[in-house]
Protein backbone atom coordinates (compact mmCIF):
# COMPACT_ATOMS: atom_id res chain seq x y z
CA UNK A 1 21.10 42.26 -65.13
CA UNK A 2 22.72 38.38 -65.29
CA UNK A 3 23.77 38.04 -68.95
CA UNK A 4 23.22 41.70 -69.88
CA UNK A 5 26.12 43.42 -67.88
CA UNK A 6 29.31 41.97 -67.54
CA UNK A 7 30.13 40.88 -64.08
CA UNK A 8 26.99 41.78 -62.73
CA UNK A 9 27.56 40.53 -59.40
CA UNK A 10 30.35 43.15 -58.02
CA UNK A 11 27.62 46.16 -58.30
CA UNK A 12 25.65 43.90 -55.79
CA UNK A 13 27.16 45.45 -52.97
CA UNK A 14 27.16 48.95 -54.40
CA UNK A 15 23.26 48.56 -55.05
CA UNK A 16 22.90 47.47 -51.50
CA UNK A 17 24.96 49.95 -49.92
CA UNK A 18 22.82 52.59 -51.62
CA UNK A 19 19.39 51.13 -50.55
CA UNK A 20 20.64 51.12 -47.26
CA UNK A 21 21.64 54.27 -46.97
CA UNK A 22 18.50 55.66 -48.88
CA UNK A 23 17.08 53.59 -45.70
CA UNK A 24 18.47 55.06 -43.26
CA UNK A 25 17.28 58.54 -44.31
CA UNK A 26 13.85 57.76 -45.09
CA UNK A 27 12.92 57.84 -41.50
CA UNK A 28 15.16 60.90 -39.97
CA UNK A 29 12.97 63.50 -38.30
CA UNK A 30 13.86 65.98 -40.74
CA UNK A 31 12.21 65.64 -43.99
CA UNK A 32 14.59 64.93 -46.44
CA UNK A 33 13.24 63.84 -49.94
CA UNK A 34 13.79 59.93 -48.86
CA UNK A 35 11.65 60.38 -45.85
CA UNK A 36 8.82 62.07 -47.60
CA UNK A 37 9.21 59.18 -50.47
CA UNK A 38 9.13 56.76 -48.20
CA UNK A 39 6.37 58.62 -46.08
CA UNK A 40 3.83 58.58 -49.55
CA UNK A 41 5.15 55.01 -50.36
CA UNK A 42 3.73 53.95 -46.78
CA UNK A 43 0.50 55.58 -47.25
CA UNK A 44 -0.15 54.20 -50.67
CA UNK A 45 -2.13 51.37 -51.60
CA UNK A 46 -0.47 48.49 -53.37
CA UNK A 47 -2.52 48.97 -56.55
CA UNK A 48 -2.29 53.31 -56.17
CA UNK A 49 -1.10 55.25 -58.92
CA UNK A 50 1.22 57.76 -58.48
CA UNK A 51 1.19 60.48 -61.08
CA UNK A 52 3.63 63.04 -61.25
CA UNK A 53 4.88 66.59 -62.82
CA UNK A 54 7.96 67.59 -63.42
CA UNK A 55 10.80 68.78 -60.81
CA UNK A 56 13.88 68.41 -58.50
CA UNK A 57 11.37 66.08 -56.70
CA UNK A 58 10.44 63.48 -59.55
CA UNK A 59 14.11 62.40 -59.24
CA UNK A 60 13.85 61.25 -55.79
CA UNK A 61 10.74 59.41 -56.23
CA UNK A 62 12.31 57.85 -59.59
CA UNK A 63 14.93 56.41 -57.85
CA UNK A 64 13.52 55.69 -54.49
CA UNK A 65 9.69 55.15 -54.39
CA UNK A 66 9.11 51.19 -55.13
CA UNK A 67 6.64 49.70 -56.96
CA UNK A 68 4.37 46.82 -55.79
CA UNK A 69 2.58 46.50 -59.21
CA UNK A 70 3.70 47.54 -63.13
CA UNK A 71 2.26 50.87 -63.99
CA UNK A 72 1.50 52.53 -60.58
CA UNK A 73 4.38 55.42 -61.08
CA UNK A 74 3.59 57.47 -63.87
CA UNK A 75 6.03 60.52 -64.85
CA UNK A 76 6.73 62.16 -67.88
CA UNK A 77 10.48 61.63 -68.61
CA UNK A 78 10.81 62.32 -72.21
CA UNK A 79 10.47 66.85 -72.51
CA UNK A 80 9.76 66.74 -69.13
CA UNK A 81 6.75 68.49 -70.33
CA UNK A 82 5.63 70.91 -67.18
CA UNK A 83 1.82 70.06 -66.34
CA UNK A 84 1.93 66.56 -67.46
CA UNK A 85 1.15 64.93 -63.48
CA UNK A 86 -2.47 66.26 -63.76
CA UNK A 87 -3.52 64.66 -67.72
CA UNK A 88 -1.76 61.78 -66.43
CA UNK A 89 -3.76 61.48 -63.09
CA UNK A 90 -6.75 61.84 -64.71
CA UNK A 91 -6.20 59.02 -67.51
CA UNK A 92 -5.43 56.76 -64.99
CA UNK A 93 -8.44 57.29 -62.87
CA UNK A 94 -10.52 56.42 -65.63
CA UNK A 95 -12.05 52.84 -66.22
């Protein structure tokens, strides 16, 4: 964000707060969407695509689950077309 948004540096410590706190959920014994996130995220391969439908839950991963490689978390974000995880799965697993 260096040259795009002004001042850049003072949301620093709000991004970090916020990761830490997402943190600090993600391994409660309750599950709370960041623990199950972060539970999937741990179980996941590096190069494992991730294809999901719409719902509440597609937020949390959206914001939370991280990427190790470009193009492992597909969702449909556009209509938010219900039924879209499974077409999506399937293109990926192809060759």
């Amino acid at each position: 964000v260096e040259g795009k948004i002004h001042n850049a540096q003072a949301l620093l410590p709000l991004r970090e707060g916020i990761l830490s706190r997402i943190a600090a959920r993600a391994t409660e014994d309750r599950f709370t969407p960041q623990r199950i996130v972060h539970d999937v995220r741990a179980v996941m391969p590096a190069e494992g695509i991730l294809a999901l439908d719409n719902g509440m839950y597609k937020i949390w991963f959206a914001r939370n689950y991280r990427t190790r490689m470009a193009n492992t978390l597909l969702l449909d974000n556009a209509l938010a077309t219900m039924g879209a995880g499974l077409p999506s799965a399937m293109m990926a697993a192809l060759p």
